[in-house]
PDB file of N, CA and C in Angstrom:
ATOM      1  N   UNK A   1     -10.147 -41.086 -30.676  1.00  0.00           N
ATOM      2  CA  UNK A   1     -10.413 -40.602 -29.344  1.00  0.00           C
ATOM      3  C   UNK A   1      -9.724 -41.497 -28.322  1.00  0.00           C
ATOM      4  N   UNK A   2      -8.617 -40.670 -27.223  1.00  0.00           N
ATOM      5  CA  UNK A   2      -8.308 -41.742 -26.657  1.00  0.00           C
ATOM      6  C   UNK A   2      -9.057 -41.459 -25.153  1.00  0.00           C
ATOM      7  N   UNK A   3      -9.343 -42.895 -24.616  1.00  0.00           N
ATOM      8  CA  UNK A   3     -10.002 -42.706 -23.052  1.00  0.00           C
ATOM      9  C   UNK A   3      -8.892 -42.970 -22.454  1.00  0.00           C
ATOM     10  N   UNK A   4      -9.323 -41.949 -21.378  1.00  0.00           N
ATOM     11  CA  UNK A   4      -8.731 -41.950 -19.861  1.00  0.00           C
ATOM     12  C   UNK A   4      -9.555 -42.471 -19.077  1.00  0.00           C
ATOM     13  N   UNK A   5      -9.392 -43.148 -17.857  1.00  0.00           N
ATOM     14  CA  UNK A   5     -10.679 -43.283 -16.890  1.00  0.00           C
ATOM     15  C   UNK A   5      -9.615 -42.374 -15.828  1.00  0.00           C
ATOM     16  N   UNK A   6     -10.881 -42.319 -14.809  1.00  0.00           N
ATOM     17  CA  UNK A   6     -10.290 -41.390 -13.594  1.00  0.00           C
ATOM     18  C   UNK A   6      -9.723 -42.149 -13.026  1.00  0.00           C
ATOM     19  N   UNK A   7      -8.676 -41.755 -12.534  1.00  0.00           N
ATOM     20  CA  UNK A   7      -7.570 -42.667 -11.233  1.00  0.00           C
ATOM     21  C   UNK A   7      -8.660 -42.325  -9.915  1.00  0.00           C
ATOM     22  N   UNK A   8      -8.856 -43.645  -9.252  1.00  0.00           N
ATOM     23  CA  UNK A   8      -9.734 -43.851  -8.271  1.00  0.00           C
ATOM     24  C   UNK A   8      -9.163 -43.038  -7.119  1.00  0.00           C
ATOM     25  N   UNK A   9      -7.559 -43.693  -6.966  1.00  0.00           N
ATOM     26  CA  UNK A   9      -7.029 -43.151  -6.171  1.00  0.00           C
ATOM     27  C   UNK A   9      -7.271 -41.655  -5.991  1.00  0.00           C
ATOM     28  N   UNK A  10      -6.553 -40.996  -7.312  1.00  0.00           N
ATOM     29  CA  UNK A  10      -6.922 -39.224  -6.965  1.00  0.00           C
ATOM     30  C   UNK A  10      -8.476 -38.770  -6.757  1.00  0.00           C
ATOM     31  N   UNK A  11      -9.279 -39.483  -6.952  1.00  0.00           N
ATOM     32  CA  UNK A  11     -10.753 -39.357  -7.184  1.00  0.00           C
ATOM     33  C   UNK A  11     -11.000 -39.167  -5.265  1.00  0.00           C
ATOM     34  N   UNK A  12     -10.823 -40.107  -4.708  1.00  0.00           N
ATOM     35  CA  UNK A  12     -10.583 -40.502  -2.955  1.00  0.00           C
ATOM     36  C   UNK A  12     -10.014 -39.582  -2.368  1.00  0.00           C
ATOM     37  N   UNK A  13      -8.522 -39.318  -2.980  1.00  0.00           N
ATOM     38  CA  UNK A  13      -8.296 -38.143  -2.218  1.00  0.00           C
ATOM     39  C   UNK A  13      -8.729 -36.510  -2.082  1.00  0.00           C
ATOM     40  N   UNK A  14      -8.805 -36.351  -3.669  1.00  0.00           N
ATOM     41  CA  UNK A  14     -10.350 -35.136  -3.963  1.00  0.00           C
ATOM     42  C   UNK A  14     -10.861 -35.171  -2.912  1.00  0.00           C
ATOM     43  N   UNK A  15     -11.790 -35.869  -2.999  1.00  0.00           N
ATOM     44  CA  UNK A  15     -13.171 -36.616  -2.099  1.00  0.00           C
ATOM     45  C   UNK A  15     -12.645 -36.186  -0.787  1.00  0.00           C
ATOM     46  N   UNK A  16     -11.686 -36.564  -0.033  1.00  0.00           N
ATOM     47  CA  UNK A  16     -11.310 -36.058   1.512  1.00  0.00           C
ATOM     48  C   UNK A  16     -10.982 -34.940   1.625  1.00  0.00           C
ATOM     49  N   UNK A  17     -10.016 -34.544   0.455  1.00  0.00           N
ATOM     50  CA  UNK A  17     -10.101 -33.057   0.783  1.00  0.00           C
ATOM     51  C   UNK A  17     -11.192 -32.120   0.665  1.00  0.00           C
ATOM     52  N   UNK A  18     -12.129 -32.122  -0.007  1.00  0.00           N
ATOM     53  CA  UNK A  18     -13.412 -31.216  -0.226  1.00  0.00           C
ATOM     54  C   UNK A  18     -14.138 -31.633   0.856  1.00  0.00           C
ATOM     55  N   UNK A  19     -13.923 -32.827   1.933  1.00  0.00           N
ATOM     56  CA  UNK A  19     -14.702 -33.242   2.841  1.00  0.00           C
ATOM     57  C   UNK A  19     -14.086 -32.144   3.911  1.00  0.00           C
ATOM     58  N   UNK A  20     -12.684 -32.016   3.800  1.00  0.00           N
ATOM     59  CA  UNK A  20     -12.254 -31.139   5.164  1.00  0.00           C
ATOM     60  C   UNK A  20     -12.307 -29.656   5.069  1.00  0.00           C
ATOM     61  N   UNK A  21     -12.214 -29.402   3.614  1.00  0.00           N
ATOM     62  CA  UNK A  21     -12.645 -28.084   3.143  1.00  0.00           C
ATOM     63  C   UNK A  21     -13.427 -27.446   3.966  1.00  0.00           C
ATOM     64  N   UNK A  22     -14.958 -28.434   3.322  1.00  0.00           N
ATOM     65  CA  UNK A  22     -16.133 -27.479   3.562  1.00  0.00           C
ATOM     66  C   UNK A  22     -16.778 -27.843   4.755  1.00  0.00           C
ATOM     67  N   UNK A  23     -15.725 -28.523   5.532  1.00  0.00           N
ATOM     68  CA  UNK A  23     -15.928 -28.927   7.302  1.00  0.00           C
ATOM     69  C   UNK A  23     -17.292 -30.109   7.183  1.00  0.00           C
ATOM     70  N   UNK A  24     -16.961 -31.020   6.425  1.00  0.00           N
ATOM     71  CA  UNK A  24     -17.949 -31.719   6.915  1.00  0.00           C
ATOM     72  C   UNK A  24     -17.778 -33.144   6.872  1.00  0.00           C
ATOM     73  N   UNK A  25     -18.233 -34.430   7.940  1.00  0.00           N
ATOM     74  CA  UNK A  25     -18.347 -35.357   8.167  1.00  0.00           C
ATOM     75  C   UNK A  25     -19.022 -35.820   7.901  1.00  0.00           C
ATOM     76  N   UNK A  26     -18.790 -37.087   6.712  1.00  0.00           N
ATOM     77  CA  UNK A  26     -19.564 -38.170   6.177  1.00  0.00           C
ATOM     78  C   UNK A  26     -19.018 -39.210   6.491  1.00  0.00           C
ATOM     79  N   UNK A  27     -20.303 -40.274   6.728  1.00  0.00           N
ATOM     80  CA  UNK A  27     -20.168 -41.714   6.726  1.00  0.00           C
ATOM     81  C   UNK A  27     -19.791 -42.457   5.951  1.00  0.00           C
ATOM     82  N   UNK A  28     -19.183 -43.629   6.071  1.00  0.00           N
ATOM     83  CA  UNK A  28     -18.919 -44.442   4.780  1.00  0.00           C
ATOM     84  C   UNK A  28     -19.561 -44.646   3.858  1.00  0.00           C
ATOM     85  N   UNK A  29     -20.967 -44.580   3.941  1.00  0.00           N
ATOM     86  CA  UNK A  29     -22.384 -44.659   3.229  1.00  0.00           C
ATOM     87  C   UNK A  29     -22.190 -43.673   1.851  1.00  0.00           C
ATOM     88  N   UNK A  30     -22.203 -42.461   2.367  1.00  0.00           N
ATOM     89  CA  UNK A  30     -22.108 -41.445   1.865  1.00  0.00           C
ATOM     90  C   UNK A  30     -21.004 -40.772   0.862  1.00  0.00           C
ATOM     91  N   UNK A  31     -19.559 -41.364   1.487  1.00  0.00           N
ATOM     92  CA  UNK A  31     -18.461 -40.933   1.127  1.00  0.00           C
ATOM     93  C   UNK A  31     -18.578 -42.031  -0.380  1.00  0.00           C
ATOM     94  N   UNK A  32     -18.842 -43.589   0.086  1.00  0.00           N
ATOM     95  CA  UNK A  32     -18.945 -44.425  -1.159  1.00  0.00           C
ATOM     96  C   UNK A  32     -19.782 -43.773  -2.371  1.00  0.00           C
ATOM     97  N   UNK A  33     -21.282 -43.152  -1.401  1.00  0.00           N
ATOM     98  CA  UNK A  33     -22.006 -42.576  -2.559  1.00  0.00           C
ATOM     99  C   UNK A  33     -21.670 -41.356  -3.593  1.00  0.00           C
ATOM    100  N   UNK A  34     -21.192 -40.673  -2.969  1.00  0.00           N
ATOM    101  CA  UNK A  34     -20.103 -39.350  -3.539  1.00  0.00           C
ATOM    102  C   UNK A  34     -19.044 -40.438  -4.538  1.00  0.00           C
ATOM    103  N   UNK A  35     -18.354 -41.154  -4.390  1.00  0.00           N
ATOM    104  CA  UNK A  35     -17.635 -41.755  -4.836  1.00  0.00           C
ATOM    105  C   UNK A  35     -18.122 -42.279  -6.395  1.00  0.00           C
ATOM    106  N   UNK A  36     -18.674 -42.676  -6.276  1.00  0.00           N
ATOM    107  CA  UNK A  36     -19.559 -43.262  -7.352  1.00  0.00           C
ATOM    108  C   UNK A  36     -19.813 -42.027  -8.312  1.00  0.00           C
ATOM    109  N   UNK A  37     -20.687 -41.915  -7.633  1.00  0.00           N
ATOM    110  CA  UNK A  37     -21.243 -39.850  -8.438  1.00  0.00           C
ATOM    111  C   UNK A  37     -20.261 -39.654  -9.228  1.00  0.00           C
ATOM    112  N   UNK A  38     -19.369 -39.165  -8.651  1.00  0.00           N
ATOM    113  CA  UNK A  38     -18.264 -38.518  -9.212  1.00  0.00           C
ATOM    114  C   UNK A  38     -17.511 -39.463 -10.350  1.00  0.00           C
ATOM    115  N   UNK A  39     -17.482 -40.903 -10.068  1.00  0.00           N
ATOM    116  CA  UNK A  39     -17.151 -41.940 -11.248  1.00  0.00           C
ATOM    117  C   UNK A  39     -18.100 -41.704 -12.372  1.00  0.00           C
ATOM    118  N   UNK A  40     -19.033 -41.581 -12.279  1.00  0.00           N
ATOM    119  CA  UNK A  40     -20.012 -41.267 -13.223  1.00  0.00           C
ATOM    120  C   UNK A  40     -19.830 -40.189 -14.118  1.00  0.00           C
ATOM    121  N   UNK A  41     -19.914 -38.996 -13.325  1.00  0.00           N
ATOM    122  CA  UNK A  41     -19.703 -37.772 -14.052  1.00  0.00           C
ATOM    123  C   UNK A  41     -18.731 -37.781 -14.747  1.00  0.00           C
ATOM    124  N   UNK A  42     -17.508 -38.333 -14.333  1.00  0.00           N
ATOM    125  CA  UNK A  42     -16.111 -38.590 -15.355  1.00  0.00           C
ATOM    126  C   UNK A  42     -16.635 -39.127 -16.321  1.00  0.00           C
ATOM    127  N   UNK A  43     -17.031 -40.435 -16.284  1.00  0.00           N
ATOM    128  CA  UNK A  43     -17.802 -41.339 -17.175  1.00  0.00           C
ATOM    129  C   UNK A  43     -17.748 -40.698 -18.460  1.00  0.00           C
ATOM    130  N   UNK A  44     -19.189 -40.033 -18.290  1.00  0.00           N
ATOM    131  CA  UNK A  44     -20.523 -38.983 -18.680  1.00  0.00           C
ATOM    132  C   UNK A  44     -19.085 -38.214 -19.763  1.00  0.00           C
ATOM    133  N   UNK A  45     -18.374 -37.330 -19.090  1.00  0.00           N
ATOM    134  CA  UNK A  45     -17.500 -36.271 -19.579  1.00  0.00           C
ATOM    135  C   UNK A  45     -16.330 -36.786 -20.344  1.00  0.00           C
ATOM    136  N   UNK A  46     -15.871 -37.649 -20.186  1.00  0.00           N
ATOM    137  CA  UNK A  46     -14.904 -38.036 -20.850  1.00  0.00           C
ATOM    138  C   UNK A  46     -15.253 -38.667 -22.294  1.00  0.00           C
ATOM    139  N   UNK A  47     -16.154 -38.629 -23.363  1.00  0.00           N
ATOM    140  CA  UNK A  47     -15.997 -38.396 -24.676  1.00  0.00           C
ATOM    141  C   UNK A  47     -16.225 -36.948 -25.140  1.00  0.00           C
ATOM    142  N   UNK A  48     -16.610 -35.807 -24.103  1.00  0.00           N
ATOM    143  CA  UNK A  48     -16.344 -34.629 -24.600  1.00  0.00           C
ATOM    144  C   UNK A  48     -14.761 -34.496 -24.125  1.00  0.00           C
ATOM    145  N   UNK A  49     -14.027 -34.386 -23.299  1.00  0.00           N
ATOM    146  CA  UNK A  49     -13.042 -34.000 -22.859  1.00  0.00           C
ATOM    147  C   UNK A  49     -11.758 -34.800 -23.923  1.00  0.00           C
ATOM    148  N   UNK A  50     -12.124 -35.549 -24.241  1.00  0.00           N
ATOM    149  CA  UNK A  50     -11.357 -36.472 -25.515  1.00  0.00           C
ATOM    150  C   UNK A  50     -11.574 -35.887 -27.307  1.00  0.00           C
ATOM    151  N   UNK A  51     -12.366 -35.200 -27.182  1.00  0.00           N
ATOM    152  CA  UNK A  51     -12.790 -34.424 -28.428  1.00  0.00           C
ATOM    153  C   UNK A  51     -11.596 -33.516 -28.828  1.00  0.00           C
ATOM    154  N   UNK A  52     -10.949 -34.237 -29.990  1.00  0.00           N
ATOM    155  CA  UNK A  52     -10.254 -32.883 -30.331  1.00  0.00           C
ATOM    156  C   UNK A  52     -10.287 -31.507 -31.141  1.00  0.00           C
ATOM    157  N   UNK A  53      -9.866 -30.889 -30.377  1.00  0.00           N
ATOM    158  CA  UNK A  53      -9.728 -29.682 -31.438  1.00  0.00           C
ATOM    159  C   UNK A  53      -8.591 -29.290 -32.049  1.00  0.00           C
ATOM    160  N   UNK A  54      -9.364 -28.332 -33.370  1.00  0.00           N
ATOM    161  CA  UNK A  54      -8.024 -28.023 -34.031  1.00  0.00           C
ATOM    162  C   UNK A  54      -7.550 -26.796 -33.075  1.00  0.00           C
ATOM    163  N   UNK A  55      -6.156 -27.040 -33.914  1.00  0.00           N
ATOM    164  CA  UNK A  55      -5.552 -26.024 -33.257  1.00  0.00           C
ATOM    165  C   UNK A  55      -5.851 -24.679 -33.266  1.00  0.00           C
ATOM    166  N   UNK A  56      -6.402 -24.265 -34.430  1.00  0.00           N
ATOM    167  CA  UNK A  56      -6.703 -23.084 -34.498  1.00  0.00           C
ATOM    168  C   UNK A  56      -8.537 -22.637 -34.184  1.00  0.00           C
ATOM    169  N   UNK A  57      -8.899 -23.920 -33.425  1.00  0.00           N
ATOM    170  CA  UNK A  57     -10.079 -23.509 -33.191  1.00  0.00           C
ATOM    171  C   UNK A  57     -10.238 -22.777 -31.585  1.00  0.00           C
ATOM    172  N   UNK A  58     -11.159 -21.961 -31.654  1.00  0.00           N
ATOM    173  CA  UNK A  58     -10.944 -21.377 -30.288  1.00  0.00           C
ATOM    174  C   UNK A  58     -11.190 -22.091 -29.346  1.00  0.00           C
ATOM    175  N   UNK A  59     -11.246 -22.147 -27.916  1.00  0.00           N
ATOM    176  CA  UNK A  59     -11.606 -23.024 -26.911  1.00  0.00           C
ATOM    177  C   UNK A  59     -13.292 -22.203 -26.270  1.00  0.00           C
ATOM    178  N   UNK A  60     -12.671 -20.914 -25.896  1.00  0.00           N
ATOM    179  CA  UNK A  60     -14.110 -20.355 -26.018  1.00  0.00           C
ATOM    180  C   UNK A  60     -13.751 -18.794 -26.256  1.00  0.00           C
ATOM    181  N   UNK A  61     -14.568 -18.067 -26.654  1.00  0.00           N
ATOM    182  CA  UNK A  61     -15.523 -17.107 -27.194  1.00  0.00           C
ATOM    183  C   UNK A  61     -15.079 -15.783 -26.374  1.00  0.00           C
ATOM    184  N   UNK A  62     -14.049 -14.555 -26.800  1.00  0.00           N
ATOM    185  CA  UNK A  62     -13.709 -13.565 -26.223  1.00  0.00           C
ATOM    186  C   UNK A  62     -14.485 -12.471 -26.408  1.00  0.00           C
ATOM    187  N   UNK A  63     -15.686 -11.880 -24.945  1.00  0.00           N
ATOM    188  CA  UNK A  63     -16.345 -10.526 -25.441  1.00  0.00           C
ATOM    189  C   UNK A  63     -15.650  -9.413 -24.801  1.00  0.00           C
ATOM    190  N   UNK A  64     -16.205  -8.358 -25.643  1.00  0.00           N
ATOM    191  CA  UNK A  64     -15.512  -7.224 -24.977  1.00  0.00           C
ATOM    192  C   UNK A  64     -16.555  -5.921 -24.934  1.00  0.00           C
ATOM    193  N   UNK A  65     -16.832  -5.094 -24.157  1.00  0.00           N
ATOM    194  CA  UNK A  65     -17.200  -4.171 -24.149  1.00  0.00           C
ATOM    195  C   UNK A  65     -17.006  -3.261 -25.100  1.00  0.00           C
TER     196      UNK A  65
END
């Protein structure tokens, strides 16, 4: 399994853009706390996202009517 960690940098800029997105103004308080969060959740996700699959395994599940 190989790890990645998240580039902080792109993590920050995410972070500003979803701030101007959804029109809203946060404090440094806040923006740090989002910051974090989101380090985490990478955290958290990154030994599933490192999981490999075979090739011939599906990724997900096709229904059909």
């Amino acid at each position: 399994m190989e790890k990645k960690d998240i580039d902080q940098d792109t993590l920050s800029a995410y972070l500003q853009q979803m701030e101007t997105l959804m029109g809203l103004e946060l404090d440094d308080v806040r923006r740090q706390e989002l910051h974090a969060q989101f380090s985490r959740i990478a955290a958290m996700a990154q030994p599933l996202m490192a999981f490999a699959l075979d090739e011939r395994q599906e990724v997900a599940g096709v229904y059909q009517l």
